[in-house]
PDB file of N, CA and C in Angstrom:
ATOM      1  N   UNK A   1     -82.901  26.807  -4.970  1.00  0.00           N
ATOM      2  CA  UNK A   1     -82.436  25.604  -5.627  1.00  0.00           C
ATOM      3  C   UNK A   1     -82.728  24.395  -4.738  1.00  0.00           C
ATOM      4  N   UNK A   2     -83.185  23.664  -5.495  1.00  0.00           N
ATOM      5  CA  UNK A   2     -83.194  22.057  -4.675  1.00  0.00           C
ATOM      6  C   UNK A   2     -82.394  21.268  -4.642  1.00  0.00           C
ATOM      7  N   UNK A   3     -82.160  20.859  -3.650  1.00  0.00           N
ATOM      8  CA  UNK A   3     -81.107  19.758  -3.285  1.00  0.00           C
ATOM      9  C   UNK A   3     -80.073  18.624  -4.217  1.00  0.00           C
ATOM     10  N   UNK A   4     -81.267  18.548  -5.180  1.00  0.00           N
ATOM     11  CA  UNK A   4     -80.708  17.645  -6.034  1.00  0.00           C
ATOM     12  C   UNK A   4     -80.116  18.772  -7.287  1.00  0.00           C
ATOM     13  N   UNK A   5     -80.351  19.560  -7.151  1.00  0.00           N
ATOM     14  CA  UNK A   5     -79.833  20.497  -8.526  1.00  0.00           C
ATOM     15  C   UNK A   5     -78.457  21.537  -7.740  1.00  0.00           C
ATOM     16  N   UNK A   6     -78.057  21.568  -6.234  1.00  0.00           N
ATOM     17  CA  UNK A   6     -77.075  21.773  -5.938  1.00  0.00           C
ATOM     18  C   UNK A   6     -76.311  20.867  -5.802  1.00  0.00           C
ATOM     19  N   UNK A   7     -76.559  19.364  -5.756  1.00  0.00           N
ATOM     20  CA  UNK A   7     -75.330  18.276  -6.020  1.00  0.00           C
ATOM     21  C   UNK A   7     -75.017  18.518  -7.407  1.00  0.00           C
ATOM     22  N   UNK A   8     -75.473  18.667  -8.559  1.00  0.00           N
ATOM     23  CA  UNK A   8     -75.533  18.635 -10.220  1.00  0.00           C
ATOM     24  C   UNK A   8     -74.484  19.286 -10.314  1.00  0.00           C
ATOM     25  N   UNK A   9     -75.078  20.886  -9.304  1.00  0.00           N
ATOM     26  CA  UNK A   9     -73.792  21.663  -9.615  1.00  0.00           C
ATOM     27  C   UNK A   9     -72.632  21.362  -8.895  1.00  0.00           C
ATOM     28  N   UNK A  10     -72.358  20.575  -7.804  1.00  0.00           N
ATOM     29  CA  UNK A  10     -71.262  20.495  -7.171  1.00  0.00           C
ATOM     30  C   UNK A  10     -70.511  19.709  -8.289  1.00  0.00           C
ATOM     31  N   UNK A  11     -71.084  18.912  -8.231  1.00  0.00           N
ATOM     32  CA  UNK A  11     -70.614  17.509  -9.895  1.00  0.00           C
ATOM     33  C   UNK A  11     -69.648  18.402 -10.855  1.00  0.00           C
ATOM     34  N   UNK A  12     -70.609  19.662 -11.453  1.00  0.00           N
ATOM     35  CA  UNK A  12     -70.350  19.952 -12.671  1.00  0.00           C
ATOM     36  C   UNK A  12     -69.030  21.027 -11.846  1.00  0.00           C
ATOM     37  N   UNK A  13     -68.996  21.825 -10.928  1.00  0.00           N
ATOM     38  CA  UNK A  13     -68.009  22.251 -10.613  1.00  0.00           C
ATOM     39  C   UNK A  13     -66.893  21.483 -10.374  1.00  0.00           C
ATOM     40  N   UNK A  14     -66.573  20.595  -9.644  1.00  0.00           N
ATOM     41  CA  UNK A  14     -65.507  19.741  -9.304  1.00  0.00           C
ATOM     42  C   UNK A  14     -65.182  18.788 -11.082  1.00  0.00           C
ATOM     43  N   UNK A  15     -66.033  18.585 -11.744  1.00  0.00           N
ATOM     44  CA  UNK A  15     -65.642  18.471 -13.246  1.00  0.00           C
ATOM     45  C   UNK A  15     -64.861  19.414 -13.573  1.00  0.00           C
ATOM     46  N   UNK A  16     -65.040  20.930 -13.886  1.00  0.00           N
ATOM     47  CA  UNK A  16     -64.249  22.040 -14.229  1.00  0.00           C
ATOM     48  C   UNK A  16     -63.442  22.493 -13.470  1.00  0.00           C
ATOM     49  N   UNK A  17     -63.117  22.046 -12.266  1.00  0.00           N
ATOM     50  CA  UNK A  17     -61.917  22.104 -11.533  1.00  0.00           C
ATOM     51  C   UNK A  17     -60.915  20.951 -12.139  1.00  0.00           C
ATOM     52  N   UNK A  18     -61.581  20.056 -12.409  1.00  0.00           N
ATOM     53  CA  UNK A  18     -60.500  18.954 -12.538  1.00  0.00           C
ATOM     54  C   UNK A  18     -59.863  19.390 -13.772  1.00  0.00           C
ATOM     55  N   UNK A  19     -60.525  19.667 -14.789  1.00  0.00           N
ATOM     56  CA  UNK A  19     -60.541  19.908 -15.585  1.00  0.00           C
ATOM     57  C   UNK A  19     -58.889  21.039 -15.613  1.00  0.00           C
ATOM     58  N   UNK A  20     -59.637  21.951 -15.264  1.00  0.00           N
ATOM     59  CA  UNK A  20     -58.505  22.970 -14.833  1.00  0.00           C
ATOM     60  C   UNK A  20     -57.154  22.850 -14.332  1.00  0.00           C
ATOM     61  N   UNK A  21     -57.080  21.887 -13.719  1.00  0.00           N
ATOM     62  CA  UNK A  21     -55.888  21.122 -12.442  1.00  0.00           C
ATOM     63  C   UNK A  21     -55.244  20.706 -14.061  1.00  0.00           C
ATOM     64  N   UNK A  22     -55.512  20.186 -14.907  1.00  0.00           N
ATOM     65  CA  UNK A  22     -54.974  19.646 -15.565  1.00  0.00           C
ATOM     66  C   UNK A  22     -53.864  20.125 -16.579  1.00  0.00           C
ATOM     67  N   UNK A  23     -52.856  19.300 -16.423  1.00  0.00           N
ATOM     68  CA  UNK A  23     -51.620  20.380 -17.175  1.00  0.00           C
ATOM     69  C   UNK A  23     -51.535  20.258 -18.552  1.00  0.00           C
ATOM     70  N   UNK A  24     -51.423  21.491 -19.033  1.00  0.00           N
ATOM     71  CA  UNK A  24     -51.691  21.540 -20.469  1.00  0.00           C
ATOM     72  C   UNK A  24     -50.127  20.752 -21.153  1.00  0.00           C
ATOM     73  N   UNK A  25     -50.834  20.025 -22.463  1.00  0.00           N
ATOM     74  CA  UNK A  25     -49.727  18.984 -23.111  1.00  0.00           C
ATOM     75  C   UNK A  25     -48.640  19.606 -23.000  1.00  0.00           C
ATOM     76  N   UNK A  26     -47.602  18.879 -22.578  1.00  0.00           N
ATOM     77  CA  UNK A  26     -46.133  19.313 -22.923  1.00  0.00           C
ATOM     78  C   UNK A  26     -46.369  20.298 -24.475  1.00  0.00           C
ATOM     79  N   UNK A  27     -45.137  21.244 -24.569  1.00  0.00           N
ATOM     80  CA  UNK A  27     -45.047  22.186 -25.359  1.00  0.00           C
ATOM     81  C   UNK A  27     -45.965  22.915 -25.712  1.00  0.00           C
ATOM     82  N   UNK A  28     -47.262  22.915 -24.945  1.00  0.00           N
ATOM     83  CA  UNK A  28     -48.822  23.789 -25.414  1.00  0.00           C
ATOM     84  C   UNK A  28     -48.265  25.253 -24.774  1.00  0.00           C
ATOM     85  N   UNK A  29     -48.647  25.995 -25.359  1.00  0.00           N
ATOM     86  CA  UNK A  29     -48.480  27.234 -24.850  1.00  0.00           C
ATOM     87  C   UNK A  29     -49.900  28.102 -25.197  1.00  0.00           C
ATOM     88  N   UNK A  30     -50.195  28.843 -23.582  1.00  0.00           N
ATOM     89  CA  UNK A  30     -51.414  28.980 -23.127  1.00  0.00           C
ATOM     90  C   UNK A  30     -51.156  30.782 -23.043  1.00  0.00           C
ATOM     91  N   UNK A  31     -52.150  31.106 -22.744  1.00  0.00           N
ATOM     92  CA  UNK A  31     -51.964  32.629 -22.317  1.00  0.00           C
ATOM     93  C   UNK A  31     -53.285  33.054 -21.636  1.00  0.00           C
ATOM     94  N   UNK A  32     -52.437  34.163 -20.322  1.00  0.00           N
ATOM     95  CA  UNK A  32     -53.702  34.279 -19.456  1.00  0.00           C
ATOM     96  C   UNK A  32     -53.556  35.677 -19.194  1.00  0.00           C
ATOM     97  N   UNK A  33     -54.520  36.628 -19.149  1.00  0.00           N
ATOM     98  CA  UNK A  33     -54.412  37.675 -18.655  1.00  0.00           C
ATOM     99  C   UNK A  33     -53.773  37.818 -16.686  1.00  0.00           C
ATOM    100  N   UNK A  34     -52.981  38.578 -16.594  1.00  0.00           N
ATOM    101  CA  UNK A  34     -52.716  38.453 -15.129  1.00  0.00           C
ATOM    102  C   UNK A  34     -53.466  39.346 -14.154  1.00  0.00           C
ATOM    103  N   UNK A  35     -53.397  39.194 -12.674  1.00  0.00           N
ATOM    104  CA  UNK A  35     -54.091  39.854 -12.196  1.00  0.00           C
ATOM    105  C   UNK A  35     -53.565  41.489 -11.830  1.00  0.00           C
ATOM    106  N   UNK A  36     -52.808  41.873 -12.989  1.00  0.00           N
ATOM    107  CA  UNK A  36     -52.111  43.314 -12.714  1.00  0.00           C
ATOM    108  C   UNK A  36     -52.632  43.735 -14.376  1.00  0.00           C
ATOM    109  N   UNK A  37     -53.525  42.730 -14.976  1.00  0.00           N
ATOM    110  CA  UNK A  37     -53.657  43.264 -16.366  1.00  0.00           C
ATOM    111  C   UNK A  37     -52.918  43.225 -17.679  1.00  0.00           C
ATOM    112  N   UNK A  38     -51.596  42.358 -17.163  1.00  0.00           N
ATOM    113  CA  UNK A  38     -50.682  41.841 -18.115  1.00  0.00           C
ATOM    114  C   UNK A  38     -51.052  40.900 -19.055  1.00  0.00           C
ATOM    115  N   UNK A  39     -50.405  40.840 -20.220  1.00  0.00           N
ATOM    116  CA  UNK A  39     -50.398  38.900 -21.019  1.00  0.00           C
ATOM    117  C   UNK A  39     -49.245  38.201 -20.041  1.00  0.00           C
ATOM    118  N   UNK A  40     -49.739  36.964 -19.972  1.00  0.00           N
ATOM    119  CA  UNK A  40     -48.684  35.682 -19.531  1.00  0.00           C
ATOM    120  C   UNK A  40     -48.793  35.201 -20.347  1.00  0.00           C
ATOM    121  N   UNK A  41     -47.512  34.737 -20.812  1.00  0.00           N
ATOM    122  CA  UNK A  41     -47.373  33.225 -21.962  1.00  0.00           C
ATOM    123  C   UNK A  41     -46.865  32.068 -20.600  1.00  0.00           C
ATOM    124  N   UNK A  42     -47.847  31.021 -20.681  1.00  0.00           N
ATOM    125  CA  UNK A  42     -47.242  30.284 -20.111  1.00  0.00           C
ATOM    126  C   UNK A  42     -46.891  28.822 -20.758  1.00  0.00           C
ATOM    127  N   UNK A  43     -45.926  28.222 -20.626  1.00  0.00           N
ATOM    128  CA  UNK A  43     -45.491  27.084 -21.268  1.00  0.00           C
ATOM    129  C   UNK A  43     -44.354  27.098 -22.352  1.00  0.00           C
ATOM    130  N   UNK A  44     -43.453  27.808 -21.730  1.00  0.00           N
ATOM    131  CA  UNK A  44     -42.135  28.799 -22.261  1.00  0.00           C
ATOM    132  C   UNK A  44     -41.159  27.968 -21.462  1.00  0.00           C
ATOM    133  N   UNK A  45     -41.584  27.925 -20.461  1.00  0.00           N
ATOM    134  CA  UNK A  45     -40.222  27.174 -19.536  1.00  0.00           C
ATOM    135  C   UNK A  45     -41.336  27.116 -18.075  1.00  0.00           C
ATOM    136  N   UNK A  46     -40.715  27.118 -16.812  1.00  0.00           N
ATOM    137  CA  UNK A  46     -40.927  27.176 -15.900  1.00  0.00           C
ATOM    138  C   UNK A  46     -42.174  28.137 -15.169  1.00  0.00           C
ATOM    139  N   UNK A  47     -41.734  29.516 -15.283  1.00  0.00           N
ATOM    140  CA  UNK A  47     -42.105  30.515 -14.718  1.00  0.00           C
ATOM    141  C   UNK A  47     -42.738  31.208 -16.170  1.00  0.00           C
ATOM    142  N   UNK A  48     -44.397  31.501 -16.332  1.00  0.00           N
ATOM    143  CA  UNK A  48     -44.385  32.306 -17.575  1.00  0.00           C
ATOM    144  C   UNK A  48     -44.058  33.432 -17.292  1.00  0.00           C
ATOM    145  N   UNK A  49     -44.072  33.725 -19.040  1.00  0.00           N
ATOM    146  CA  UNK A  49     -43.553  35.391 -19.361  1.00  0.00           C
ATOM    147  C   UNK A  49     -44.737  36.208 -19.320  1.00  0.00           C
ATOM    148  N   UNK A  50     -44.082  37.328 -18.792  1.00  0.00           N
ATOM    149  CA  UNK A  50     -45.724  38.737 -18.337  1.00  0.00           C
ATOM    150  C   UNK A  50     -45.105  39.680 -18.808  1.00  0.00           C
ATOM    151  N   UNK A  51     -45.761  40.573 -19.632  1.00  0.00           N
ATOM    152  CA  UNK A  51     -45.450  41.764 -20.234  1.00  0.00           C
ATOM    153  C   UNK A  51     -46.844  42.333 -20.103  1.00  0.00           C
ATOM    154  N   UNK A  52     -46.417  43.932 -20.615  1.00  0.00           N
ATOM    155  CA  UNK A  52     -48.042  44.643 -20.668  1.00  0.00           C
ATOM    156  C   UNK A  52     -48.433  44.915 -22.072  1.00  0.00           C
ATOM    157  N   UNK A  53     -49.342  44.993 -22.585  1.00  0.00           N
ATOM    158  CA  UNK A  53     -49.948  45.092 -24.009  1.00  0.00           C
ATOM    159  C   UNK A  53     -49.016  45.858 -24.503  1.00  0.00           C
ATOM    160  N   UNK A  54     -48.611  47.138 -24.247  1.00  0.00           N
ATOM    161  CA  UNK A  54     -47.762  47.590 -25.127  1.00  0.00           C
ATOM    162  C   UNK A  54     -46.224  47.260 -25.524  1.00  0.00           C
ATOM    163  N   UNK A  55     -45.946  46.830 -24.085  1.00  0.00           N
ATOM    164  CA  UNK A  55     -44.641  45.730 -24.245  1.00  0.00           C
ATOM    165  C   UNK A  55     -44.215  44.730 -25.023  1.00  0.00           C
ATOM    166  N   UNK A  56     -45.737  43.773 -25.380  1.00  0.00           N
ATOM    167  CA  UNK A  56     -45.995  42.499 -26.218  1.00  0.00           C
ATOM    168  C   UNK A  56     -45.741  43.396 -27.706  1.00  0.00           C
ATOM    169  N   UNK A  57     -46.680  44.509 -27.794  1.00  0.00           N
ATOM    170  CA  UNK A  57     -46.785  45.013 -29.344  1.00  0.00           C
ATOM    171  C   UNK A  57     -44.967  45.359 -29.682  1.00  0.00           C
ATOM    172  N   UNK A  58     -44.719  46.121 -28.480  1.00  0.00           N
ATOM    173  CA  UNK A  58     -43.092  46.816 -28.810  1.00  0.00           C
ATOM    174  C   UNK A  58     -42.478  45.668 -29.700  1.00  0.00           C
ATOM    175  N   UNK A  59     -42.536  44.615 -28.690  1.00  0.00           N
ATOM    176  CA  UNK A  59     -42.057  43.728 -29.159  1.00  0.00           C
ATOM    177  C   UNK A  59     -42.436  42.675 -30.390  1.00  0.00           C
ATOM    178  N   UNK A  60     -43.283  42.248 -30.396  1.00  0.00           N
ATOM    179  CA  UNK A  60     -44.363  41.811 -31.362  1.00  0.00           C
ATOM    180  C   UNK A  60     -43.621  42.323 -32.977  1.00  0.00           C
ATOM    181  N   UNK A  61     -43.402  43.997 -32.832  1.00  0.00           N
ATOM    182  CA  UNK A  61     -43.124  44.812 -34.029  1.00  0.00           C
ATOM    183  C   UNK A  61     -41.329  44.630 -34.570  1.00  0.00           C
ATOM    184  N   UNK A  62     -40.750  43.898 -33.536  1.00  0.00           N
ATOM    185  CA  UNK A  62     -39.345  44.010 -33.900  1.00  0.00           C
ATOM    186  C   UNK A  62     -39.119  42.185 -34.297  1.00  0.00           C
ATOM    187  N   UNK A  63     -40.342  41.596 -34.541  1.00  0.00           N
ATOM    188  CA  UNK A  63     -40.315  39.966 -34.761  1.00  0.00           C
ATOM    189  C   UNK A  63     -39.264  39.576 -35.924  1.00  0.00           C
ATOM    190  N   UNK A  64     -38.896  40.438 -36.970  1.00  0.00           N
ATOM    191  CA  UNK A  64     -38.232  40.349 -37.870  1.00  0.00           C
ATOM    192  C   UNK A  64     -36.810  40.288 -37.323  1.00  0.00           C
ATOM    193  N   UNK A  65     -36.433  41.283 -36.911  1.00  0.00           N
ATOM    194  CA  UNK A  65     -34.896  41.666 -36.705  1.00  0.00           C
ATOM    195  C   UNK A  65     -34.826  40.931 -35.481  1.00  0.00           C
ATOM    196  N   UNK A  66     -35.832  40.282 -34.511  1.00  0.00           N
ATOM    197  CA  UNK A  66     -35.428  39.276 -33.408  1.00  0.00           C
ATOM    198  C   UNK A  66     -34.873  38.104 -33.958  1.00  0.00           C
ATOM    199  N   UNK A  67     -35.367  37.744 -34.677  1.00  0.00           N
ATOM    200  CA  UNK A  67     -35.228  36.433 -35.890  1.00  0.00           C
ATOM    201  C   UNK A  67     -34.237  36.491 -36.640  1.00  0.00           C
ATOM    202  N   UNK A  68     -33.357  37.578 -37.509  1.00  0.00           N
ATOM    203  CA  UNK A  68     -32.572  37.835 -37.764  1.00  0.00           C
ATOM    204  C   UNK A  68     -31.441  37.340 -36.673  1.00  0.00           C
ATOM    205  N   UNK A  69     -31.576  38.427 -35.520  1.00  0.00           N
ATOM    206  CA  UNK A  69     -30.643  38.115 -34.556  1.00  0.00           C
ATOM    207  C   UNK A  69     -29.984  36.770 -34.156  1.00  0.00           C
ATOM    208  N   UNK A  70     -31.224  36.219 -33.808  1.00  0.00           N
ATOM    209  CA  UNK A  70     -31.259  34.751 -33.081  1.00  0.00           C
ATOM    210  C   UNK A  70     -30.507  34.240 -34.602  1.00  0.00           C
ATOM    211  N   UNK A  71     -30.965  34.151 -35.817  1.00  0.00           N
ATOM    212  CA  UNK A  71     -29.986  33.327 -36.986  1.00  0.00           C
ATOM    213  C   UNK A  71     -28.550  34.219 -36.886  1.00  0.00           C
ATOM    214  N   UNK A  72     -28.009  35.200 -36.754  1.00  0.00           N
ATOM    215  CA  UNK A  72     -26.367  35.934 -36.830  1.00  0.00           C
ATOM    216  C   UNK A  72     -26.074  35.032 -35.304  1.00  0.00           C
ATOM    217  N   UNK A  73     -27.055  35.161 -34.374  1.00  0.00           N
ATOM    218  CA  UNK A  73     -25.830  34.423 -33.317  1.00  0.00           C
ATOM    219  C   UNK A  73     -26.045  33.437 -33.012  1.00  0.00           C
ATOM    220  N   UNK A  74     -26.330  32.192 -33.674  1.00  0.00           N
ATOM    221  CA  UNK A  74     -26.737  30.712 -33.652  1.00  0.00           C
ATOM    222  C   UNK A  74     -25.735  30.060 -32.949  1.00  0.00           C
ATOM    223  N   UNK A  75     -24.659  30.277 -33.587  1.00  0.00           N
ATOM    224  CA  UNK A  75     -23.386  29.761 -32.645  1.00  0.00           C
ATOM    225  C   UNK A  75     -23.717  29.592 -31.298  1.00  0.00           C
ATOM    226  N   UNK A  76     -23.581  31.086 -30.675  1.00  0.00           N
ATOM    227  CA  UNK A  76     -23.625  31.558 -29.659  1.00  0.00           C
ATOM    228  C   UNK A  76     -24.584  31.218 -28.561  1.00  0.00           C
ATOM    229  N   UNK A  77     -25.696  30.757 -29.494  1.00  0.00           N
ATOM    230  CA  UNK A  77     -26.933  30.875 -28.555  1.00  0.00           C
ATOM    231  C   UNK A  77     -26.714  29.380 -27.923  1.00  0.00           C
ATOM    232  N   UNK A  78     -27.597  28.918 -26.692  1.00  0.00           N
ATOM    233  CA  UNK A  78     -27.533  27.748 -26.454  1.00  0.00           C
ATOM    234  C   UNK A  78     -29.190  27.003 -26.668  1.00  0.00           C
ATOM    235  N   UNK A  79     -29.101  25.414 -26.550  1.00  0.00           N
ATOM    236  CA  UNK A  79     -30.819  25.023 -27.462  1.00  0.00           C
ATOM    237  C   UNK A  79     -31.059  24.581 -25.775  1.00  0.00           C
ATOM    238  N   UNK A  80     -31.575  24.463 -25.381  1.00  0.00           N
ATOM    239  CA  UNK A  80     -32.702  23.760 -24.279  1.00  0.00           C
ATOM    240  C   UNK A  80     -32.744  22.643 -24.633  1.00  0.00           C
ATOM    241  N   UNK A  81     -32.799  21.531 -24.373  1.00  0.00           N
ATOM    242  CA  UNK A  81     -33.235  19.836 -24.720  1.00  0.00           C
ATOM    243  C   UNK A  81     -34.519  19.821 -24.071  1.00  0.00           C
ATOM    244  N   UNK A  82     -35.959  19.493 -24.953  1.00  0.00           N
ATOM    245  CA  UNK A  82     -37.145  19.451 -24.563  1.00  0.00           C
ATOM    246  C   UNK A  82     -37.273  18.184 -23.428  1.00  0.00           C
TER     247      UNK A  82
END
């Protein structure tokens, strides 16, 4: 490579870094594979959530009666202020 086509790429790398650095919009929620092979949801709160594929599905499959739940204990539950 020539000189001038390894600055291009320094350019275009430090573009996709910046890029990257950049925090996704308030309330976006992202998902990344982890480095143990998990899903992360991140943009949940603080710290994302990591489960393993079959964990997500376990869960994934009970979406009904989670929803249920969360409406029987509305009272109970508390809201987060965005």
């Amino acid at each position: 490579m020539s000189e001038q086509d390894l600055l291009a790429e320094i350019e275009r790398l430090k573009a996709e870094n910046a890029n990257l650095k950049k925090p996704a919009g308030r309330g976006t929620i992202t998902f990344k594979v982890s480095d143990k092979g998990g899903v992360s949801v991140y943009g949940l709160g603080r710290f994302p959530v990591t489960l393993y594929k079959e964990q997500w599905e376990k869960l994934l499959s009970q979406v009904n009666e989670l929803k249920e739940f969360i409406e029987d204990n509305d009272s109970q539950l508390k809201k987060k202020d965005a």
